[in-house]
N, C-alpha and C. Protein backbone atom coordinates (compact mmCIF):
# COMPACT_ATOMS: atom_id res chain seq x y z
N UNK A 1 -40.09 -51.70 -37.44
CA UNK A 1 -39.64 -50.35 -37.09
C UNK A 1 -38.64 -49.84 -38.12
N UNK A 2 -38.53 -48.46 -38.79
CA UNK A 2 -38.12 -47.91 -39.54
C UNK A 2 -36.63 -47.46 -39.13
N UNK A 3 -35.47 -47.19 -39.57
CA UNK A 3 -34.34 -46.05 -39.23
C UNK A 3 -34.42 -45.00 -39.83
N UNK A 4 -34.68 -44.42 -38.57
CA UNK A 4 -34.60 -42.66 -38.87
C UNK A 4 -32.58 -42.33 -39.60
N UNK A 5 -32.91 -41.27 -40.42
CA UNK A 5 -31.95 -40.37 -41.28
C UNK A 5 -32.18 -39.37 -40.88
N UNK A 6 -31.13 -38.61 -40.67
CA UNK A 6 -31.29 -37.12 -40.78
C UNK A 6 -30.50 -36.28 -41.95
N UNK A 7 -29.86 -36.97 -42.34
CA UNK A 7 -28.64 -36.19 -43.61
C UNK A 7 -28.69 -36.26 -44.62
N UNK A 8 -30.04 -37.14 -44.95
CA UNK A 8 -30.59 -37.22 -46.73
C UNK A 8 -31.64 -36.93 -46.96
N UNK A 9 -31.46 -35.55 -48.16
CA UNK A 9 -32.05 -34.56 -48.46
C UNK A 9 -33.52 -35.71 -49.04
N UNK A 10 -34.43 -35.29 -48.30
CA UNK A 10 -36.07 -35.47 -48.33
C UNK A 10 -36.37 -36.62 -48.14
N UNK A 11 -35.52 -37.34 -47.38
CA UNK A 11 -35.75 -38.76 -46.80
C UNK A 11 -35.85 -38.66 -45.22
N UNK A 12 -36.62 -39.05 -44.39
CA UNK A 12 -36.90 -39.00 -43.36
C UNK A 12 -36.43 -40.61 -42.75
N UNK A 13 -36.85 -41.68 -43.33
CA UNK A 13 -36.83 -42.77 -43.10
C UNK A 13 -36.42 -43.79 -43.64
N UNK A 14 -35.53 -44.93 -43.54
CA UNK A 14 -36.26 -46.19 -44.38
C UNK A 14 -36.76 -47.18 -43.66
N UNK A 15 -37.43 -48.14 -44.05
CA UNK A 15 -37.54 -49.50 -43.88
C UNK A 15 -36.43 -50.40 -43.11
N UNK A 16 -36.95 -51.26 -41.99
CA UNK A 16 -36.37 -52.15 -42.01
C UNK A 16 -36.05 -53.57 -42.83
N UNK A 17 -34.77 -53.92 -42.72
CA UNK A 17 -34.75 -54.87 -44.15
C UNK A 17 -34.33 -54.02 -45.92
N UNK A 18 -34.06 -52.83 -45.68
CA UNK A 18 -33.50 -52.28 -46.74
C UNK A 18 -32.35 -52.39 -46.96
N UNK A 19 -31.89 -52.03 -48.42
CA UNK A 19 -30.07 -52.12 -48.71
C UNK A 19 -30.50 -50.64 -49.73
N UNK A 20 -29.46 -49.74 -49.20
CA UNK A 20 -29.71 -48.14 -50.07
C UNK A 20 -28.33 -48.56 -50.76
N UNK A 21 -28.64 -48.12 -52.64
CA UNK A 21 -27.16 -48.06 -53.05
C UNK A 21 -27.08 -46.37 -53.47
N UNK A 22 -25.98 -46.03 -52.72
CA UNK A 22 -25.21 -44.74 -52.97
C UNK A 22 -24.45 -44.01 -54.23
N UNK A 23 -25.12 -43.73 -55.05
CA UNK A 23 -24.43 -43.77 -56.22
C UNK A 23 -23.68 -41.91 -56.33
N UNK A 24 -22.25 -41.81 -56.54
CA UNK A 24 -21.90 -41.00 -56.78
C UNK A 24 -20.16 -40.56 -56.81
N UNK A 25 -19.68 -39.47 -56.98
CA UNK A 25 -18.04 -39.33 -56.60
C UNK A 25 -17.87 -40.19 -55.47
N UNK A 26 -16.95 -40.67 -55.17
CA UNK A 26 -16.95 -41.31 -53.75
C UNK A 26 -16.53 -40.54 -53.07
N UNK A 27 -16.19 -39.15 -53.05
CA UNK A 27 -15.81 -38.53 -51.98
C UNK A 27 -16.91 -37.85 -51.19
N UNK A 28 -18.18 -38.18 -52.01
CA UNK A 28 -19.43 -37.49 -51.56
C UNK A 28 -20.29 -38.49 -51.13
N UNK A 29 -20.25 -39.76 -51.84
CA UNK A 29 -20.78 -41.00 -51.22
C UNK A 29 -20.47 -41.54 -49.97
N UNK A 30 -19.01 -41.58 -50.00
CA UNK A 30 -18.26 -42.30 -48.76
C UNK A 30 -18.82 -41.28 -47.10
N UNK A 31 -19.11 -40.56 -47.47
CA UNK A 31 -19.76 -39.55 -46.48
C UNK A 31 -20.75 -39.84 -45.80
N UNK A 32 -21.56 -39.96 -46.69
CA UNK A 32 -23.56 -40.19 -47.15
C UNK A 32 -23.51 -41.42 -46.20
N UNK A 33 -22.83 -42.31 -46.76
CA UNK A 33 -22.77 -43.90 -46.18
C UNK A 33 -22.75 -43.39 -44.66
N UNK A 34 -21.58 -42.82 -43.79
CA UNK A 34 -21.47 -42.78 -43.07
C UNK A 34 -22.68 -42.12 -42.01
N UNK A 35 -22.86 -41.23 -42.83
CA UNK A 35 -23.89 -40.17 -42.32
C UNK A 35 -25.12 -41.16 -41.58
N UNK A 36 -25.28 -42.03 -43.06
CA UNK A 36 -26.63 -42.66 -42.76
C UNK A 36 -26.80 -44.33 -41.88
N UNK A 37 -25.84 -44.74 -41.58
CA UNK A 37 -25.42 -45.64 -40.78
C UNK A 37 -25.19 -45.33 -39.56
N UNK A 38 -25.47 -43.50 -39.35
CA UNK A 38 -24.80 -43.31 -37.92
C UNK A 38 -25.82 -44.05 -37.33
N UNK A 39 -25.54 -44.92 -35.85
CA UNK A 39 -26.74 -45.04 -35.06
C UNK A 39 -27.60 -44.49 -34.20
N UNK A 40 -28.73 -44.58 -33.43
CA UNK A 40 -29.20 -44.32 -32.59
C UNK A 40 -28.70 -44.97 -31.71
N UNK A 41 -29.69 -44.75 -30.47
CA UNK A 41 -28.98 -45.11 -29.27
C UNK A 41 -29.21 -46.72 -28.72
N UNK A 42 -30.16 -47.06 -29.79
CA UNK A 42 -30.29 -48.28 -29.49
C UNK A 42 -30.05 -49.07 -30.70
N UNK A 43 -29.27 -49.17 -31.14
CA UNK A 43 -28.81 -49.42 -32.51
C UNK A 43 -27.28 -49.68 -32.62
N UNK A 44 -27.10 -50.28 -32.74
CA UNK A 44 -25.08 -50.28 -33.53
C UNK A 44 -25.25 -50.36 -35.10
N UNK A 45 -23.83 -50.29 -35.22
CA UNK A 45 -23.44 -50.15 -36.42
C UNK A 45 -22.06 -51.15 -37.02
N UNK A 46 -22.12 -51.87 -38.34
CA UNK A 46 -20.83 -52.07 -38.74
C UNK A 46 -20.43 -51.97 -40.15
N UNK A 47 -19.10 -51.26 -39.97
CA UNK A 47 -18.81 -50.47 -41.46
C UNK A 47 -17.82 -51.75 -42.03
N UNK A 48 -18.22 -52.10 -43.46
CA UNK A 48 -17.61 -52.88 -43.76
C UNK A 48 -16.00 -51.72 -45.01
N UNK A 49 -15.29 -51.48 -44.83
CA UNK A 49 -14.38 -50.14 -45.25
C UNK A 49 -13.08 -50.99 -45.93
N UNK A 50 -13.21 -50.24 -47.52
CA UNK A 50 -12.28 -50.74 -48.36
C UNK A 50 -10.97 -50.21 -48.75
N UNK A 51 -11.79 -48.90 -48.39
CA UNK A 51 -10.68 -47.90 -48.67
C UNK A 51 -9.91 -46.75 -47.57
N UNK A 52 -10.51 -46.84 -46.30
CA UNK A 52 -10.25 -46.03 -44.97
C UNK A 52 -9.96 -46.86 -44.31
N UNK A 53 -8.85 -46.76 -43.56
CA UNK A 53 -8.36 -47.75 -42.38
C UNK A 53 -9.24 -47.34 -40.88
N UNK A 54 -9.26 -48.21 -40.06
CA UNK A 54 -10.62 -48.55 -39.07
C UNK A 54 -10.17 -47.33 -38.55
N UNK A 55 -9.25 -47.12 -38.00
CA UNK A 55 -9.15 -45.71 -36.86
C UNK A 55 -9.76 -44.51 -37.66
N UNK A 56 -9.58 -44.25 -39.01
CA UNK A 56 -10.31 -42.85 -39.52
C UNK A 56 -11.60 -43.00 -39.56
N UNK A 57 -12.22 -44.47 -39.76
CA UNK A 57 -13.36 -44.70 -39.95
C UNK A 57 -13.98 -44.58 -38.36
N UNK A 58 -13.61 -44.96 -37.11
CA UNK A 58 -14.10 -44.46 -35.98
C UNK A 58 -13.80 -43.06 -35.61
N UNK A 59 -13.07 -42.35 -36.03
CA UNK A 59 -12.90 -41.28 -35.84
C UNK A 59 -13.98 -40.60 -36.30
N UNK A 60 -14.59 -40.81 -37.52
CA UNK A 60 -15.63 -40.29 -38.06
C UNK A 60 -16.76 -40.47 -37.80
N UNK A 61 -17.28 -41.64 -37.49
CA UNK A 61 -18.17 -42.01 -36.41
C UNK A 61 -18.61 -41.59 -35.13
N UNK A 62 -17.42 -41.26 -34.65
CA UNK A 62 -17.28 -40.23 -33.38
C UNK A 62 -17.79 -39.22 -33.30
N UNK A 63 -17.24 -38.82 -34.14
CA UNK A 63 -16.98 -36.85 -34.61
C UNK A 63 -19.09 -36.91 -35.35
N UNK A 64 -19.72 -37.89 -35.31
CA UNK A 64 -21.37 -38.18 -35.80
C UNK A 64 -21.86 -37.97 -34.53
N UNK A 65 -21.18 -38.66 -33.30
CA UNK A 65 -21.72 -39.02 -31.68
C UNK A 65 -21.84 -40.23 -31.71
N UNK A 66 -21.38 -41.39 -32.37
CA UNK A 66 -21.92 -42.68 -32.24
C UNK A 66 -20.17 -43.26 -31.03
N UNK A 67 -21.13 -43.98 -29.87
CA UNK A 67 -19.83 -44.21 -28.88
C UNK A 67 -19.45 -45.46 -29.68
N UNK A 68 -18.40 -45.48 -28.99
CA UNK A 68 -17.45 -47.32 -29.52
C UNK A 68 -17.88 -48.50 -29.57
N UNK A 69 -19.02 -48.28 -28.20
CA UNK A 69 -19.66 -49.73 -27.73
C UNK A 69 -20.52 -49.93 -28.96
N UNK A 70 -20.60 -49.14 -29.91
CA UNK A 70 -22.23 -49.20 -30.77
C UNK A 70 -21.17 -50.12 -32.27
N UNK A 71 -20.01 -49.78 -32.17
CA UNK A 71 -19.28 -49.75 -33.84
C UNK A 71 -18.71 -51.09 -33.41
N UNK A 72 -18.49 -51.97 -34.65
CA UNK A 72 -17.60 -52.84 -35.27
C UNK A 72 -17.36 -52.81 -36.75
N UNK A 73 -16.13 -53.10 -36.54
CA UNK A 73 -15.51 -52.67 -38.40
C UNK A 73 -14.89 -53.78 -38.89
N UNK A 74 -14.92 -53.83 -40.52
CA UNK A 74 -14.26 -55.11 -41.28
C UNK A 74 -13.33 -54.29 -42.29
N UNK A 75 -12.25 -54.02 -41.74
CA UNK A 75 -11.11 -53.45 -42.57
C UNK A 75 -10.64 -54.31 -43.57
N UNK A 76 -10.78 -54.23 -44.77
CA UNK A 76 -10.27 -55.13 -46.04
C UNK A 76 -8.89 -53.93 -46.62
N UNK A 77 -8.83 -53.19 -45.74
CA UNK A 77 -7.36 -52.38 -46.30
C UNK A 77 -6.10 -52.93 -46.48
N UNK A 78 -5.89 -53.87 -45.75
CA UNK A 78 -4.62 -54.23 -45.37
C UNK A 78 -3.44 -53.29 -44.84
N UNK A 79 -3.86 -52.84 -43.68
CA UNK A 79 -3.20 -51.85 -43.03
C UNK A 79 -3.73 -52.44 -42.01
N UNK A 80 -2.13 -52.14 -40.43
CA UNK A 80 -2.78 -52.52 -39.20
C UNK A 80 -3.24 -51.32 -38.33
N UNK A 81 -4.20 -51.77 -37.82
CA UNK A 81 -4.97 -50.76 -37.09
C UNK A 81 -5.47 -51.42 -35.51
N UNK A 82 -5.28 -50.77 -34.51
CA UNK A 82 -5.62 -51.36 -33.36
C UNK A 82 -6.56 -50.20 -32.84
N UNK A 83 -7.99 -50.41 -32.61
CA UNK A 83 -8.59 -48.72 -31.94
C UNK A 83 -9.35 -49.68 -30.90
N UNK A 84 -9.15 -49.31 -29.95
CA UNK A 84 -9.16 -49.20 -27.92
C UNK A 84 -11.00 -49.44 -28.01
N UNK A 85 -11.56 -50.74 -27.57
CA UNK A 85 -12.74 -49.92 -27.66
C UNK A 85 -13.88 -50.89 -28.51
N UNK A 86 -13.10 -51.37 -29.97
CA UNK A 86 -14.05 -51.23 -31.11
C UNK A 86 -13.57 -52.65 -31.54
N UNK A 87 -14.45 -53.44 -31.95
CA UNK A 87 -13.70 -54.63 -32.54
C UNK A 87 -13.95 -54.81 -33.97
N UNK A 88 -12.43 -54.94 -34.01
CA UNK A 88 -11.61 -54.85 -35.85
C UNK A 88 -11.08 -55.58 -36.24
N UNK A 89 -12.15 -56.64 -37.31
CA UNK A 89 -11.73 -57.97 -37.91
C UNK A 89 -10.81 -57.13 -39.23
N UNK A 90 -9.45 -57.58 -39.26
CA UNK A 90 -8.76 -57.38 -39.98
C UNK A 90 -8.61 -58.56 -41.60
N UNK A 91 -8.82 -58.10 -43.08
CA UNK A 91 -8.97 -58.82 -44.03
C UNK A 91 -8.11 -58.37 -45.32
N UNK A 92 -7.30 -59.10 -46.14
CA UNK A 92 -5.77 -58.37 -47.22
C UNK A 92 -6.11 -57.91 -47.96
N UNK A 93 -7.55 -58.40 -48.68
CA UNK A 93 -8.26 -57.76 -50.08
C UNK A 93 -9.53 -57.40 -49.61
N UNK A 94 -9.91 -56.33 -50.34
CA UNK A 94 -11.38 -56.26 -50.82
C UNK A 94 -11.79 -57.07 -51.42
N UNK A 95 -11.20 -57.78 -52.23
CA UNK A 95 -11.66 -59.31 -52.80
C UNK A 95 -11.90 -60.37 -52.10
N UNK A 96 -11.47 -60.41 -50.90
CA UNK A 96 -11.90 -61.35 -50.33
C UNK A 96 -13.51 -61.62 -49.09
N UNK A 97 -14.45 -61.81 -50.31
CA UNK A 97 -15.78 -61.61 -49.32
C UNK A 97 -16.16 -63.19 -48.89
N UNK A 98 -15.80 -63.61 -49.33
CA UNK A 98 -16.07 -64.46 -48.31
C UNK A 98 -15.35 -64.51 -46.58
N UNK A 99 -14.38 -64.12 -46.76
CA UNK A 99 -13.74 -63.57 -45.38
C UNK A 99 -15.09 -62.43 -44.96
N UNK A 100 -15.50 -61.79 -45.69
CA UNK A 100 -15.96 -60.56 -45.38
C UNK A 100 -17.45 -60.98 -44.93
N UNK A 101 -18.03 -61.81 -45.56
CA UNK A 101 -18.94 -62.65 -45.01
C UNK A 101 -19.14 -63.38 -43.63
N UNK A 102 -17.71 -64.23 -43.73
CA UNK A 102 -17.88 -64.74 -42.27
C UNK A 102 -17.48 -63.59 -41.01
N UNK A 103 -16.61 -62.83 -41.48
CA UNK A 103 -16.52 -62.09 -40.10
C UNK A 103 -17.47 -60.72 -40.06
N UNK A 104 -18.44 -60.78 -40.48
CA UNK A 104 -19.94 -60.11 -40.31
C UNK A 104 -20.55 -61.29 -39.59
N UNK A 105 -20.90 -62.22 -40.20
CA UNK A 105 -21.52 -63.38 -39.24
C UNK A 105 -20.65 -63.15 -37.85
N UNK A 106 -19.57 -63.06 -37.63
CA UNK A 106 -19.03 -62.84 -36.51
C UNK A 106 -19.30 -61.89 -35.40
N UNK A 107 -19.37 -60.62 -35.99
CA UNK A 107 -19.60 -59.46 -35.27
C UNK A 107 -21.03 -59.46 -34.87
N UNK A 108 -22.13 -59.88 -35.99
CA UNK A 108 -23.19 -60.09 -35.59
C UNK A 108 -23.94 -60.96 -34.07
N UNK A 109 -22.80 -62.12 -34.14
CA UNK A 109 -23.10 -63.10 -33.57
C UNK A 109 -22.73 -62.38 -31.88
N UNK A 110 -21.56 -61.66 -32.24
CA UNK A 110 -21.34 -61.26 -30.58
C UNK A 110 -22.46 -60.17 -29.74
N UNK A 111 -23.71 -59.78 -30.88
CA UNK A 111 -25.09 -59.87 -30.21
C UNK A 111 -26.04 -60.50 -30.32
N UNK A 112 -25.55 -62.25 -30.14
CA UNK A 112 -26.47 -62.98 -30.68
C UNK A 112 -27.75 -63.14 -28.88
N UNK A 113 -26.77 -62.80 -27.74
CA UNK A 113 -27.36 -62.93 -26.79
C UNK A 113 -28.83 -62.04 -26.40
N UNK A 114 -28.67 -60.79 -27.37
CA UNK A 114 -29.79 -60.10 -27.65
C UNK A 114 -30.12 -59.97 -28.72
N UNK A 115 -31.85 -61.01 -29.18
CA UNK A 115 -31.79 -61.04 -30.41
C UNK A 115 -32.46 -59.95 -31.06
N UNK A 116 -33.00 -58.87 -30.24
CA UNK A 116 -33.77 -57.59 -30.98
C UNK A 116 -32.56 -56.38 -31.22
N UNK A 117 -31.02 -56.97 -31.41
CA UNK A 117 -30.41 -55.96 -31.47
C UNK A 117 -30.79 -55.00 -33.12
N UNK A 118 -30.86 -53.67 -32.72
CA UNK A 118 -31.06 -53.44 -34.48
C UNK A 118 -29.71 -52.69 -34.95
N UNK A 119 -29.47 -53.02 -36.38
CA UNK A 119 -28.03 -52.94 -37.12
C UNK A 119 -28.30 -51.99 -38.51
N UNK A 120 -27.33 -51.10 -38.10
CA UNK A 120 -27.09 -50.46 -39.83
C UNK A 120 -25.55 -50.82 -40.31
N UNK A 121 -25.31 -51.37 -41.65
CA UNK A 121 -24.24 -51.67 -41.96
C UNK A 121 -23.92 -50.78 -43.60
N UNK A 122 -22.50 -50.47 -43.27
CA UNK A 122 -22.22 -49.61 -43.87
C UNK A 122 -21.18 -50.51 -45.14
N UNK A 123 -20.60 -50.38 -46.51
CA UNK A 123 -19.86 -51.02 -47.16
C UNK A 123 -19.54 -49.96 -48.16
N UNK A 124 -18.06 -49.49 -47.87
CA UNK A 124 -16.98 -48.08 -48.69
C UNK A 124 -16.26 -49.16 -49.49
N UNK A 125 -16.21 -49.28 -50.22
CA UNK A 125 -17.26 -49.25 -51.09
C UNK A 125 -17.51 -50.49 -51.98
N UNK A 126 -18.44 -50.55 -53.01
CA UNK A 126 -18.35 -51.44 -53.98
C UNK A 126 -17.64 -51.28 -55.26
N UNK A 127 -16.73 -50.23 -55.11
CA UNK A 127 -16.41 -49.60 -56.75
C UNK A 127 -14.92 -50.53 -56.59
N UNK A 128 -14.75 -50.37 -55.19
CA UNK A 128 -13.05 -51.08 -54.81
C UNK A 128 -13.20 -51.96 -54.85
N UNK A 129 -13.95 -52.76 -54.43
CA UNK A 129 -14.21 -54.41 -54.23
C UNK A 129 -14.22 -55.05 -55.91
N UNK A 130 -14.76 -54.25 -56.93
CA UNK A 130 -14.68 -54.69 -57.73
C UNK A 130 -13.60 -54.60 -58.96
N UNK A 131 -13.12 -53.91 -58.00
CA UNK A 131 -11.44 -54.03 -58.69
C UNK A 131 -10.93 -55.14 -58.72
N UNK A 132 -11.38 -55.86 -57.37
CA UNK A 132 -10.26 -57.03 -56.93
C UNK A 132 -11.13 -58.23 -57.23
N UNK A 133 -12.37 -58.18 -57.91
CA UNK A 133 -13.12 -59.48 -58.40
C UNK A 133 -14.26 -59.15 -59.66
N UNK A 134 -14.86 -60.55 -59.92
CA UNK A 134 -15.33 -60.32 -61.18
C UNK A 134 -17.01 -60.00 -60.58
N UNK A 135 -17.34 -58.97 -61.79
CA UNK A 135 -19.02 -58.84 -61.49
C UNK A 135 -19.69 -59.50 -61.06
N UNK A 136 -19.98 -61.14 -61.65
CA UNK A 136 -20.78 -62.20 -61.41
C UNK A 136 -20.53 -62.57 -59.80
N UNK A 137 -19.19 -62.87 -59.54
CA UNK A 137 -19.22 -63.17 -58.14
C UNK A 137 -19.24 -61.70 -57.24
N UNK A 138 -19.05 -60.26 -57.30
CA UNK A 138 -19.60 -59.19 -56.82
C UNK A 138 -21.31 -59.36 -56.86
N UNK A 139 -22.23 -59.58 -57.67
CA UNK A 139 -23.72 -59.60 -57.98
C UNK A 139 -23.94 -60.72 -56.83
N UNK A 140 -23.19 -62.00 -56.91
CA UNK A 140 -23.60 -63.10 -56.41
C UNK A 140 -23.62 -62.89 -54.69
N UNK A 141 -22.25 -61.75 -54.23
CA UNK A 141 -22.20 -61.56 -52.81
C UNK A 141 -23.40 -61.17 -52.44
N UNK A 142 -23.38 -59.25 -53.09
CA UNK A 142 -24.22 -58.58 -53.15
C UNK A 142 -25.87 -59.12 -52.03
N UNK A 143 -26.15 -60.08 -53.33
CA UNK A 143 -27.29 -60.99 -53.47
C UNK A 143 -27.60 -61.24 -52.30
N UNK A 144 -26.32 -62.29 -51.85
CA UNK A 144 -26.91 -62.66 -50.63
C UNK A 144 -26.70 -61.99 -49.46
N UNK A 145 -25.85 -60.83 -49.23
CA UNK A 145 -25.63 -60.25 -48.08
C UNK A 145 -26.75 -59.17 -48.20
N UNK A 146 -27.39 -58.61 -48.79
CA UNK A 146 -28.63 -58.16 -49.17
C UNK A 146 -29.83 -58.37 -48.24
N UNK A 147 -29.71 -60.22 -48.75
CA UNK A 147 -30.66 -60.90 -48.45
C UNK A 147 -30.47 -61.19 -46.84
N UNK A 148 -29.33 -60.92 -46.03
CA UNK A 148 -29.47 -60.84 -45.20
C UNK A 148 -29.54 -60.08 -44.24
N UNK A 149 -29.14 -58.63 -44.60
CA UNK A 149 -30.05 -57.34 -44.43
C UNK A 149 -31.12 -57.70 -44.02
N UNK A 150 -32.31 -58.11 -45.00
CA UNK A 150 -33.49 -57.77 -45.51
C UNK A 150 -33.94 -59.00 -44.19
N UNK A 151 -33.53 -60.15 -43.74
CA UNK A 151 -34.08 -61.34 -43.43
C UNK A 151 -33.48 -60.93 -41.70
N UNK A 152 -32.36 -59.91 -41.44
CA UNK A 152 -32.15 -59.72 -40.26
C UNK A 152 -33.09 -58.17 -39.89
N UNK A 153 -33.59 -58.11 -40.76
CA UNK A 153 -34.46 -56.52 -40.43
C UNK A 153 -33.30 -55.25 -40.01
N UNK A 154 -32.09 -55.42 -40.31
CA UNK A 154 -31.39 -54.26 -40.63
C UNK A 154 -31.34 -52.88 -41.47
N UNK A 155 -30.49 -52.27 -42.03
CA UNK A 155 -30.46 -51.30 -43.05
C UNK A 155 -29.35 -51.05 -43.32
N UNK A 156 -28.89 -51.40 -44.44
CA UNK A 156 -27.50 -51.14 -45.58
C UNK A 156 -27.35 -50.02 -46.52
N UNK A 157 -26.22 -49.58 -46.25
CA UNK A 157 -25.86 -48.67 -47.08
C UNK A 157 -24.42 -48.79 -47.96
N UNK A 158 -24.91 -49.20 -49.63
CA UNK A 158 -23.49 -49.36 -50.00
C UNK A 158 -23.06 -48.19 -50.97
N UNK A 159 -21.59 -47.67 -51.40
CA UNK A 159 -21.46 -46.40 -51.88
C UNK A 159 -20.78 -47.03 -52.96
N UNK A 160 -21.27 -46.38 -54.26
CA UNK A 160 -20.41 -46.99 -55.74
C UNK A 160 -20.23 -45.79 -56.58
N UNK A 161 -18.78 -45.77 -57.40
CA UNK A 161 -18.96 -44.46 -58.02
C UNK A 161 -19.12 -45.14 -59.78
N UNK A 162 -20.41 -45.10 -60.37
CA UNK A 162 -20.60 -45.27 -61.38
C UNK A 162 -19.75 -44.98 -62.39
N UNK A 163 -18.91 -43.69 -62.08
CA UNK A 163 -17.72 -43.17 -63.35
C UNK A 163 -16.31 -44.21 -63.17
N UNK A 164 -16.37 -45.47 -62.40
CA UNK A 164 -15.19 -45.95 -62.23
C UNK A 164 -15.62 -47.29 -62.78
N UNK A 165 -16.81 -47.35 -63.68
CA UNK A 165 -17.32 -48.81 -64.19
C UNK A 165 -18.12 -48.86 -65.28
N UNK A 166 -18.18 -49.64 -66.15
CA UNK A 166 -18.64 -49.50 -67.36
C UNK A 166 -20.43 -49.62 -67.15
N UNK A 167 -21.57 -48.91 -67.86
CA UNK A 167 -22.77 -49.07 -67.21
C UNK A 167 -23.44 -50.37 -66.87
N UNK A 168 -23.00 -51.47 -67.83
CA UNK A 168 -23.32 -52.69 -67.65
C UNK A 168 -23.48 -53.14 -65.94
N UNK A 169 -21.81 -52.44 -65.46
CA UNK A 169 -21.47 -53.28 -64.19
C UNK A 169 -22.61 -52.47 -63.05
N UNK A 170 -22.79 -50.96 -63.69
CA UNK A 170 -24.13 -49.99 -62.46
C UNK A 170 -25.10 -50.92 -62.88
N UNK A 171 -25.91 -50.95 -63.99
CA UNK A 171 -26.92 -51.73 -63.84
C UNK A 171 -27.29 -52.95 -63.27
N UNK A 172 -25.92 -53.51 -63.42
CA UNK A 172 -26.09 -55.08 -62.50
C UNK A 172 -26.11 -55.00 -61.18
N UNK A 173 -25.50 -53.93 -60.68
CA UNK A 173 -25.36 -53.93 -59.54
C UNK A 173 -26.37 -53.47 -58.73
N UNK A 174 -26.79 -52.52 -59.23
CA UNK A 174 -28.23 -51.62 -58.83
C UNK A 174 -29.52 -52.32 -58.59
N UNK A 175 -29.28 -53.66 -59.57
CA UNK A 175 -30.84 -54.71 -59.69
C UNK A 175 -30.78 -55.30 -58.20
N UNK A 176 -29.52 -55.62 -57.16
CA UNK A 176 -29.90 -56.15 -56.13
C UNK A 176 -30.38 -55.56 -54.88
N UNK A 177 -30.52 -53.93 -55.52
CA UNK A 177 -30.77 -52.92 -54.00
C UNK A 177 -32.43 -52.92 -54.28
N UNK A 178 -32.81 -52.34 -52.95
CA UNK A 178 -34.39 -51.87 -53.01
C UNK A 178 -34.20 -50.51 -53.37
N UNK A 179 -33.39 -49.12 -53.51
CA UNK A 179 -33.15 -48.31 -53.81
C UNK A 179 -31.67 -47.96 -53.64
N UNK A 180 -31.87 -46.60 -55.00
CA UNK A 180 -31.05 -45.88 -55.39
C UNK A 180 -30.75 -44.51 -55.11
N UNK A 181 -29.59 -43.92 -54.61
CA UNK A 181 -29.83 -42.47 -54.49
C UNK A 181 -28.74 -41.77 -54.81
N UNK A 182 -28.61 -41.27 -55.90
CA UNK A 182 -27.46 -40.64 -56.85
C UNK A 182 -27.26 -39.01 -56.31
N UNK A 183 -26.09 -38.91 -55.96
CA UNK A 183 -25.67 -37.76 -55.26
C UNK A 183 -24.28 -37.28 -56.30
N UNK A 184 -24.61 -35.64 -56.10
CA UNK A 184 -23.92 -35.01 -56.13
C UNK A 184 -24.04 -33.63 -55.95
N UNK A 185 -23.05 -32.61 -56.84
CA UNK A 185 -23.15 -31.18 -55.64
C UNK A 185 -24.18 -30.62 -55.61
N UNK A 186 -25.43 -31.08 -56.18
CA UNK A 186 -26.26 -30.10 -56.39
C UNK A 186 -27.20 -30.56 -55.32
N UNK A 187 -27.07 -32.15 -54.85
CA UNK A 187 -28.28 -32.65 -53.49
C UNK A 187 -28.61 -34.35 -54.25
N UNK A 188 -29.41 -34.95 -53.73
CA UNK A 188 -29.64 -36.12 -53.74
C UNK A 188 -30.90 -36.58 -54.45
N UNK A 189 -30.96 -37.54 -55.49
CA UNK A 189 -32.06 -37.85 -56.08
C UNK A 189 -32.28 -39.30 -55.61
N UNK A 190 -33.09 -39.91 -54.96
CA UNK A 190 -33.76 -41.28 -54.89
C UNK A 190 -35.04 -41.89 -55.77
N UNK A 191 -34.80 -42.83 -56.27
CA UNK A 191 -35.65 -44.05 -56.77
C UNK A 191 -35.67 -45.42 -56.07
N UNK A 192 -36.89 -45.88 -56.13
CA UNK A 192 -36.84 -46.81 -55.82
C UNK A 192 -37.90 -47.93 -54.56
N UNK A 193 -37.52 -48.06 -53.43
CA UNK A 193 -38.88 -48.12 -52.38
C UNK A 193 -38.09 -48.63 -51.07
N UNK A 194 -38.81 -48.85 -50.10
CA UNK A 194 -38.65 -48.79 -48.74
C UNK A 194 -38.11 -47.52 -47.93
N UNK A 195 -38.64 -46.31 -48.24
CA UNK A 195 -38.17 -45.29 -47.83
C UNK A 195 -39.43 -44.47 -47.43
N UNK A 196 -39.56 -43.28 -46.46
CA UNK A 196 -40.46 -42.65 -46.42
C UNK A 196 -39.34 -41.01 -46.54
N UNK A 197 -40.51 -40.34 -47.20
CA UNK A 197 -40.20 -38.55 -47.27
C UNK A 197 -39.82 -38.14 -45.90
């Protein structure tokens, strides 16, 4: 079964098992991400957020229609945040994915009792994360949290702003998505596959 989009221009759908990378300003990406992670009603969601502390990030979620019961968040801000409702694994760096790893395995697991739950996961961003670590081990996360997207039949959405990295680091990074969709003011261009018009 596919996840329906409604907020990206000539995309109707993707695939389950996809990872979309968001390429653009991040003030236009960080949006997109959100937009497209909102859930349905039978669906949750978890935003993995590098740069928004959890309460703005449910706030925004909200203000989409997605209720509380649907969201869990992995705040790597290092800011405390308590929101009523929503459960918020708190983490000091964006550098630290392996924290960020296990407490996704975490959140996941607390619908392990239903195993047809379906998940869109959101990650603001990769441009921050790679501030705080080196490419090879960013490619190497990437890789496998990707791969577990793809192996849990989910759909990922990560947001990177290409002007904050030398092209080497877009191209490397770009090789682990099934698609690309470069935004800015003028609307959205996609390459790539697991998507329908």
């Amino acid at each position: 079964m596919s996840y329906r989009v409604d907020d990206l221009q000539a995309i109707s759908s993707f695939d389950s098992g996809v990872s979309l990378l968001l390429t653009g300003p991040s003030t236009l990406t960080d949006e997109v991400v959100l937009d497209v992670v909102t859930p349905e009603a039978d669906e949750r969601v978890i935003v993995i957020t590098m740069t928004t502390g959890a309460e703005t990030v449910v706030k925004e979620l909200e203000r989409r229609g997605v209720a509380r019961d649907q969201i869990g968040i992995i705040d790597c801000t290092n800011a405390d945040s308590n929101v009523e409702g929503v459960p918020v694994r708190q983490l000091n760096s964006p550098g630290d994915l392996t924290g960020i790893s296990l407490e996704f395995a975490k959140l996941l697991d607390q619908d392990s009792g239903n195993q047809s739950v379906r998940a869109r996961v959101g990650i603001i961003s990769v441009s921050t994360a790679l501030m705080y670590t080196e490419l090879r081990t960013m490619f190497r996360f990437l890789h496998v949290f990707t791969a577990r997207i793809r192996s849990g039949g989910m759909f990922g959405a990560f947001s990177l702003d290409p002007t904050m990295h030398e092209e080497k680091a877009h191209n490397t990074i770009r090789a682990v998505f099934d698609c690309e969709a470069s935004i800015d003011e003028s609307g959205v261009s996609i390459a790539g596959t697991g998507f329908e018009p």
